[in-house]
Protein backbone atom coordinates (compact mmCIF):
# COMPACT_ATOMS: atom_id res chain seq x y z
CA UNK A 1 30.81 42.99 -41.93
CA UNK A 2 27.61 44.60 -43.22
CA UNK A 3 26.67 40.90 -45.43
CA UNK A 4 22.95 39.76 -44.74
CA UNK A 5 22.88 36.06 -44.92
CA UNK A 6 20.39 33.95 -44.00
CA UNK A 7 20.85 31.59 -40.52
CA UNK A 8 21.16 28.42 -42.61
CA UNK A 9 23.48 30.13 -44.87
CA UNK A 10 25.80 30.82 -41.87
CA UNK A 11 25.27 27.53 -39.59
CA UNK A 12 26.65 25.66 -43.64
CA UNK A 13 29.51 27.61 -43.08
CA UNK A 14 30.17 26.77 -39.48
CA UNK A 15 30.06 23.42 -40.80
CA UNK A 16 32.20 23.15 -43.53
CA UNK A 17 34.63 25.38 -41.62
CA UNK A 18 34.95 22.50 -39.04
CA UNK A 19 35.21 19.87 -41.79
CA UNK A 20 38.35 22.30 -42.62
CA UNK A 21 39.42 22.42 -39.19
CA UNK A 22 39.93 18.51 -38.62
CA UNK A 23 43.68 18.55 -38.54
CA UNK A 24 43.64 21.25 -35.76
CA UNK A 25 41.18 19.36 -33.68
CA UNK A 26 43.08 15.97 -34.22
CA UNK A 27 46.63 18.50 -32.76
CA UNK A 28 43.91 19.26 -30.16
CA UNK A 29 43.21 16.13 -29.22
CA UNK A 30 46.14 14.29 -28.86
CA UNK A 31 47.65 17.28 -26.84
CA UNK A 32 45.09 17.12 -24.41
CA UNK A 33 45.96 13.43 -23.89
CA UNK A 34 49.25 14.32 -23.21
CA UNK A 35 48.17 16.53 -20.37
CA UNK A 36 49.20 15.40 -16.87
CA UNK A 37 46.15 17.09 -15.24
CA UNK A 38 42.44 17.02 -16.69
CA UNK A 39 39.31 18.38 -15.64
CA UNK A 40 36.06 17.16 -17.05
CA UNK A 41 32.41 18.32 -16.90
CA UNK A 42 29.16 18.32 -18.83
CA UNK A 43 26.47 20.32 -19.49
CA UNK A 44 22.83 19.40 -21.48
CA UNK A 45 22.04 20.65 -24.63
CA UNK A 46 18.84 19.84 -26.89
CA UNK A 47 19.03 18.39 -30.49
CA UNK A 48 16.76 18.78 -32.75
CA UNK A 49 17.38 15.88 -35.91
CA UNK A 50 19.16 13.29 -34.32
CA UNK A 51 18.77 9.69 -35.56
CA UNK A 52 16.46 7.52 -33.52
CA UNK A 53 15.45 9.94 -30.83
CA UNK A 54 12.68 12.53 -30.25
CA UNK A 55 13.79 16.03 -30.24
CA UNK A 56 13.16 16.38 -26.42
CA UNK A 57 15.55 14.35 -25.63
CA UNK A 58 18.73 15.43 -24.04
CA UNK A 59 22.15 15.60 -25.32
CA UNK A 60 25.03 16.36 -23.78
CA UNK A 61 28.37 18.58 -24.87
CA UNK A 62 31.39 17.54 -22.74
CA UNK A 63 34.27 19.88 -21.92
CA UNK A 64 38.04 19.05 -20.91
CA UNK A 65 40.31 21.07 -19.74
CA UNK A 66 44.17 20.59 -19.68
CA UNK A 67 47.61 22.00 -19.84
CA UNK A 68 50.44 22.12 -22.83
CA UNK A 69 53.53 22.18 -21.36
CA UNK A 70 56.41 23.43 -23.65
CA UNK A 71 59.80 21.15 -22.90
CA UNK A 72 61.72 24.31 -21.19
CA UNK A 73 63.20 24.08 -17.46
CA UNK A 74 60.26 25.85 -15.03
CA UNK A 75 58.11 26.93 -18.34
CA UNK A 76 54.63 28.09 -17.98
CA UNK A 77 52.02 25.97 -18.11
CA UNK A 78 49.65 26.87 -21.01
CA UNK A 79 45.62 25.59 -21.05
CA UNK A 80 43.80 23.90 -23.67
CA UNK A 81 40.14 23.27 -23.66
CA UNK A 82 38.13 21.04 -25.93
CA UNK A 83 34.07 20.72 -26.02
CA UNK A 84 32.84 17.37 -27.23
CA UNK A 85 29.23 16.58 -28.44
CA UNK A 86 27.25 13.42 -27.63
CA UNK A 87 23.80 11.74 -27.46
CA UNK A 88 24.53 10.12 -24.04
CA UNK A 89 25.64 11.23 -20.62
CA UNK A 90 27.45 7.39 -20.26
CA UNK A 91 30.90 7.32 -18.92
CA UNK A 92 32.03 6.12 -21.95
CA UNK A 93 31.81 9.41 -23.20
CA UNK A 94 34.49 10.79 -21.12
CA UNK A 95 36.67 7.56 -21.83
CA UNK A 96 36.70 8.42 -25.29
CA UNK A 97 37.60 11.99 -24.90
CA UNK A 98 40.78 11.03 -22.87
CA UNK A 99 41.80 7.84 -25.32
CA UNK A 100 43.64 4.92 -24.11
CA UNK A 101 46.67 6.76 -23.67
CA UNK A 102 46.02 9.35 -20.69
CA UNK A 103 47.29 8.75 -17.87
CA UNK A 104 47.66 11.57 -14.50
CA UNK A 105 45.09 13.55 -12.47
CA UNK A 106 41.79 13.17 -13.49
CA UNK A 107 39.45 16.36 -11.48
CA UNK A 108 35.69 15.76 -11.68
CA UNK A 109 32.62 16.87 -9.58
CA UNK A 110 30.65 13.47 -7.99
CA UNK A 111 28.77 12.70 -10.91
CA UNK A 112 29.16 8.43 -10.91
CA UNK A 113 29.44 8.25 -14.96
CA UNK A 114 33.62 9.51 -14.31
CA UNK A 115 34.10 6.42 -11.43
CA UNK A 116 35.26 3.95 -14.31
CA UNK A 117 37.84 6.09 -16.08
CA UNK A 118 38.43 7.32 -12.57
CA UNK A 119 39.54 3.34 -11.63
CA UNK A 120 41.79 2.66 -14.75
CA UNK A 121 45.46 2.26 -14.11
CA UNK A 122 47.74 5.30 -14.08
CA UNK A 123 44.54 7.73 -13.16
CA UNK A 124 44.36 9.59 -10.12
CA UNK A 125 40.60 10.71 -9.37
CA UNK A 126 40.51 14.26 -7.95
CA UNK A 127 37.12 15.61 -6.64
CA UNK A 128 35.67 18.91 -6.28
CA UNK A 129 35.62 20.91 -2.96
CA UNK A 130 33.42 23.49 -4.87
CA UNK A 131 30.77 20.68 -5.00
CA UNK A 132 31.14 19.64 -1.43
CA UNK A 133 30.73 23.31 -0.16
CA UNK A 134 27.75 23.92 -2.74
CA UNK A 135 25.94 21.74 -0.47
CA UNK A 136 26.52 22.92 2.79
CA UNK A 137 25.81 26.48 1.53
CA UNK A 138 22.76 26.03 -0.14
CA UNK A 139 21.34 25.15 3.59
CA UNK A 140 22.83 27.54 5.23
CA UNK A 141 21.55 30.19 2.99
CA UNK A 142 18.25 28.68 3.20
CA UNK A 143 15.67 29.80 5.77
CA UNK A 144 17.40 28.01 8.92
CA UNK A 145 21.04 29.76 8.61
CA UNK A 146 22.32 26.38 10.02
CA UNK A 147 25.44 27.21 12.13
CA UNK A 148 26.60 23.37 11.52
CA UNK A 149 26.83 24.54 7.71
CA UNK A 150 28.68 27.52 8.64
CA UNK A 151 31.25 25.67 10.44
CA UNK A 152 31.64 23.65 7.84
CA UNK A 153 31.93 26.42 5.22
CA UNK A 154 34.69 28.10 7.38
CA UNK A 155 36.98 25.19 7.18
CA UNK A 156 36.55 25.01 3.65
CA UNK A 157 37.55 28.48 2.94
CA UNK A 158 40.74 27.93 4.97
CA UNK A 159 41.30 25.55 2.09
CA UNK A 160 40.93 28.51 -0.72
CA UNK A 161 43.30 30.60 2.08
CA UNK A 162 46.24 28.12 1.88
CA UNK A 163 45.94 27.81 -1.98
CA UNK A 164 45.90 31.56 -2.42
CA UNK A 165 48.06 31.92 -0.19
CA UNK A 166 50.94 29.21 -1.77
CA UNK A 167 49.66 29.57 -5.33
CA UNK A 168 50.29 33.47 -5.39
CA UNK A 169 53.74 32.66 -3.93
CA UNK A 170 53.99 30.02 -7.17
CA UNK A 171 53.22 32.29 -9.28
CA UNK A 172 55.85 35.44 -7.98
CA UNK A 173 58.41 32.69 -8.23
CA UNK A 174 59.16 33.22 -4.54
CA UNK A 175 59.05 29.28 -4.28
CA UNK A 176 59.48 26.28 -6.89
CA UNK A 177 57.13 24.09 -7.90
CA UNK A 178 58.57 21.57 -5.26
CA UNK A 179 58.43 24.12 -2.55
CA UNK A 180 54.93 24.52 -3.00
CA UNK A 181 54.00 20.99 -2.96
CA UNK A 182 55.32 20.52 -0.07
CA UNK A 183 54.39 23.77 1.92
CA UNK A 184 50.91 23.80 0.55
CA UNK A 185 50.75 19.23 1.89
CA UNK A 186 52.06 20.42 5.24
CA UNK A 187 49.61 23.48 5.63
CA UNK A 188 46.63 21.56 4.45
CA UNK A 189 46.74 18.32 6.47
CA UNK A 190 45.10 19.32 9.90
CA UNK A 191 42.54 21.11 7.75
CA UNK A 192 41.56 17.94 6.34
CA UNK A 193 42.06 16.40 9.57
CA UNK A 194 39.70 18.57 11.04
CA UNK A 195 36.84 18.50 8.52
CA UNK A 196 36.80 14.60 8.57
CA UNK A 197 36.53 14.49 11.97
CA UNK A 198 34.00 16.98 12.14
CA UNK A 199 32.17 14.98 9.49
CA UNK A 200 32.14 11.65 11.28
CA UNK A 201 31.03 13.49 14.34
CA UNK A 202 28.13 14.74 13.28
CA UNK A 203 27.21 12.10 10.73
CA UNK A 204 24.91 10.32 13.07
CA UNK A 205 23.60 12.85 14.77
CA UNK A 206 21.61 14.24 11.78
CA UNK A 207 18.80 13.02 9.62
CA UNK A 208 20.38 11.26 6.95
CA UNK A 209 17.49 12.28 4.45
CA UNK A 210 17.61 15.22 6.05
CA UNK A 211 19.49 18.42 4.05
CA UNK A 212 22.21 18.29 6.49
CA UNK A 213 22.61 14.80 6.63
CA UNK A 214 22.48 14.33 2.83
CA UNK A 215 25.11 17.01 2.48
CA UNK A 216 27.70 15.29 5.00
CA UNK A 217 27.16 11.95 2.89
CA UNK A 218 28.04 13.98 0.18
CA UNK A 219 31.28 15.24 1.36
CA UNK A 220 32.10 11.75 2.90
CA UNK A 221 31.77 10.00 -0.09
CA UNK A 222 33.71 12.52 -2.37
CA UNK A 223 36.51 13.02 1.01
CA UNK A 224 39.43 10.64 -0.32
CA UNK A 225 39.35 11.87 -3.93
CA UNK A 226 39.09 16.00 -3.03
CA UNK A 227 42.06 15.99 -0.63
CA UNK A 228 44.01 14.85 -3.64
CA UNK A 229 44.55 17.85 -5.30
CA UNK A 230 47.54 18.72 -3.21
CA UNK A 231 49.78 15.74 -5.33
CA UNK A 232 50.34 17.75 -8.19
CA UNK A 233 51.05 21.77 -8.89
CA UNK A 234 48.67 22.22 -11.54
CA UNK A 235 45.74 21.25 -9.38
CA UNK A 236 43.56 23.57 -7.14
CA UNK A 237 40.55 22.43 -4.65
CA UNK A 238 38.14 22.81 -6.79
CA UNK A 239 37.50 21.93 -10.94
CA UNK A 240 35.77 25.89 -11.37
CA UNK A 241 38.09 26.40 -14.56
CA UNK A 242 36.15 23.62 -16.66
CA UNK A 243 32.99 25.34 -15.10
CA UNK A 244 34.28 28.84 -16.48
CA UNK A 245 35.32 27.61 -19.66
CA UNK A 246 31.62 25.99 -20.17
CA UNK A 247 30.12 28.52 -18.83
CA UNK A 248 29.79 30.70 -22.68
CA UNK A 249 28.43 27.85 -24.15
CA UNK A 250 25.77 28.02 -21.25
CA UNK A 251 25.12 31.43 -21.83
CA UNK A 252 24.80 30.83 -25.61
CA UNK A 253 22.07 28.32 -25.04
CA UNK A 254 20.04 30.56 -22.99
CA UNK A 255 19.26 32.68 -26.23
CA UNK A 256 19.44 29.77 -29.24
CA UNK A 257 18.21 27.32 -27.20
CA UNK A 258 18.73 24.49 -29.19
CA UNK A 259 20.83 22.91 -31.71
CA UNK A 260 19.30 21.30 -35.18
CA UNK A 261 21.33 18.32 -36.02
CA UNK A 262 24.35 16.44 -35.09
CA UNK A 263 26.71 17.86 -37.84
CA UNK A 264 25.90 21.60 -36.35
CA UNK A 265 26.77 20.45 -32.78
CA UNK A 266 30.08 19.03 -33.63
CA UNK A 267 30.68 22.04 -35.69
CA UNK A 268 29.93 23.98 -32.10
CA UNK A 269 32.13 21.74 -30.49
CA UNK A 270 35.30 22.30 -32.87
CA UNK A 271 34.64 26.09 -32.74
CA UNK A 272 34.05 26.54 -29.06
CA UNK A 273 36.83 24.64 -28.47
CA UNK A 274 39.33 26.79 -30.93
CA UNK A 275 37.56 30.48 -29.38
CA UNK A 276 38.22 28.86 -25.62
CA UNK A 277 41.71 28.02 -25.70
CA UNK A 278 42.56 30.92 -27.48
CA UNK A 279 40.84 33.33 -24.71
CA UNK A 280 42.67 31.38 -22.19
CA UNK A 281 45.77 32.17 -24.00
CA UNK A 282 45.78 35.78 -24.27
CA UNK A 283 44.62 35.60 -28.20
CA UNK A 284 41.56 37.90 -29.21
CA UNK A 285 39.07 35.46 -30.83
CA UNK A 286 38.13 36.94 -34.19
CA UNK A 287 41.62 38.07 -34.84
CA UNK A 288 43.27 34.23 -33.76
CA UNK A 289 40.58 33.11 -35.72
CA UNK A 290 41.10 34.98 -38.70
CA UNK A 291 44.70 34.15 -38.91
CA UNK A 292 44.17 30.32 -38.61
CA UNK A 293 41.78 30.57 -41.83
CA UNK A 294 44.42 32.39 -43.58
CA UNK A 295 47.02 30.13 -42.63
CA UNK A 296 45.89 26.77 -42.37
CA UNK A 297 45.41 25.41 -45.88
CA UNK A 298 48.44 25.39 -46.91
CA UNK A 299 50.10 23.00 -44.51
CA UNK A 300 46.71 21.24 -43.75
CA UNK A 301 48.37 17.88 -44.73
CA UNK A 302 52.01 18.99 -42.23
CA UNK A 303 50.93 17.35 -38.65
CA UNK A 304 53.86 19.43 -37.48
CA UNK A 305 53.25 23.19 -39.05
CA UNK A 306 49.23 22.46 -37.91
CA UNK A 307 50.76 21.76 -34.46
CA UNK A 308 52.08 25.18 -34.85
CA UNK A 309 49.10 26.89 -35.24
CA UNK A 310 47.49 26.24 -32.13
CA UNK A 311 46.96 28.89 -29.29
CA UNK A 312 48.45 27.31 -26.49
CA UNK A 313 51.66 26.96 -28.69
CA UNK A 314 51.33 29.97 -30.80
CA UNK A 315 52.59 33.90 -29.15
CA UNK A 316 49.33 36.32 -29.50
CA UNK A 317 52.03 39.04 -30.59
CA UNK A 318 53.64 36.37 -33.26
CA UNK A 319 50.79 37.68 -35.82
């Protein structure tokens, strides 16, 4: 805009804006509560000022990602994203994101701080086949090209084949959502049949510190929750979209590197959050952005209007 301001000048701003921004986070919030389907991961980030800690210690910003679902008969589902900042890595973290009042399919990778949400009442826990392949391909594109790992990776990617497969059909409308629950169950099973078997098979016959043996423990342990994807429509076999969706604020950190206090990462959170969901709904960024600070004040105090005003619920041609 040709202004020269000073960094502190501008990170002020970021935080007063999120101060401002409060009621849209709060909308935010208790939609992604209301999500039947949630994915969750975490990335590190370092802080410089924070009470009682060093600045090498790590911090963490969390990321959820959901679905809005307006009340119409077959009506597209629409995703929301929200970043969270904290100190800790704790599963308590997570619990707090998702309130008391979530309940539905909760997709994580294998990381044990998401096993006690994963246990509470009305929660599914979904796992990650990403995660389970990750390991089997980082050995076989090692040195030893280990044909075990490639038979593994081939059964996996008739996984991806069914859900493209299905999901494209989804998506042309040439089934329901019913249909493809139930095709995409029925083509899935002796997949999973298979890989289980081939997984007890060859558990004992491998090193169990070894690579290979480390990666089938892997898999084993994360088997019951990753075939559960296939209960609901808006899951796929893996939780990649939360990975995508964290994956600017990874970027970002490469060249900033750190953050200086705890008011400037929740001010990253809120704003990451807002410039997220609106990519994933179609809205360019500055422009969304530029209309909500226009907007916004004056029905700041209107839980409904602010409701409004959100991405997921708001057409990018409707400004």
């Amino acid at each position: 805009m040709g202004l020269s301001l000073s960094r502190g000048t501008m990170a002020r701003l970021v935080i007063r804006v999120a101060k401002a921004l409060r009621p849209v986070m709060e909308c935010l919030d208790r939609d992604i509560r209301g999500s039947p389907v949630l994915g969750m991961d975490e990335t590190g980030v370092q802080v410089l000022k924070e009470p009682g800690r060093s600045p090498e210690q790590q911090s963490y910003m969390w990321v959820a990602r959901g679905f809005y679902i307006p009340d119409k008969p077959e009506a597209k589902s629409m995703p929301l994203i929200r970043f969270a900042y904290h100190d800790s890595r704790s599963g308590n973290v997570a619990e707090a994101m998702v309130g008391t009042g979530f309940s539905g399919y909760l997709q994580t990778d294998g990381y044990g701080g998401y096993s006690k949400i994963g246990r509470r009442p009305g929660i599914d826990h979904v796992g990650c086949w990403a995660h389970i392949r990750r390991e089997f391909h980082r050995l076989y594109v090692s040195n030893t090209k280990s044909t075990l790992a490639a038979q593994v990776l081939n059964l996996i990617r008739r996984l991806y084949t069914i859900e493209r497969k299905h999901r494209q059909a989804l998506d042309d409308k040439t089934i329901t959502q019913e249909e493809f629950l139930e095709q995409r169950k029925t083509a899935t099973q002796p997949v999973f049949e298979e890989i289980l078997t081939w997984l007890h098979d060859h558990q004992n016959a491998v090193l169990p510190q070894g690579n290979l043996g480390k990666a089938i423990s892997y898999a084993l342990g994360q088997y019951r929750r990753a075939i559960r994807y296939v209960d609901h429509w808006l899951l796929t076999p893996d939780n990649n979209a939360v990975e995508r969706a964290i994956r600017p604020f990874v970027i970002g950190r490469k060249n900033w590197q750190f953050i200086d206090t705890q008011a400037g990462a929740m001010a990253s959170a809120c704003l990451y959050s807002l410039i997220e969901t609106a990519k994933a709904n179609g809205h360019e960024p500055y422009r969304y952005l530029c209309f909500l600070f226009a907007t916004l004040p004056p029905v700041a105090s209107d839980a409904a209007a602010v409701s409004r005003l959100l991405p997921y619920r708001l057409d990018p041609k409707a400004y």
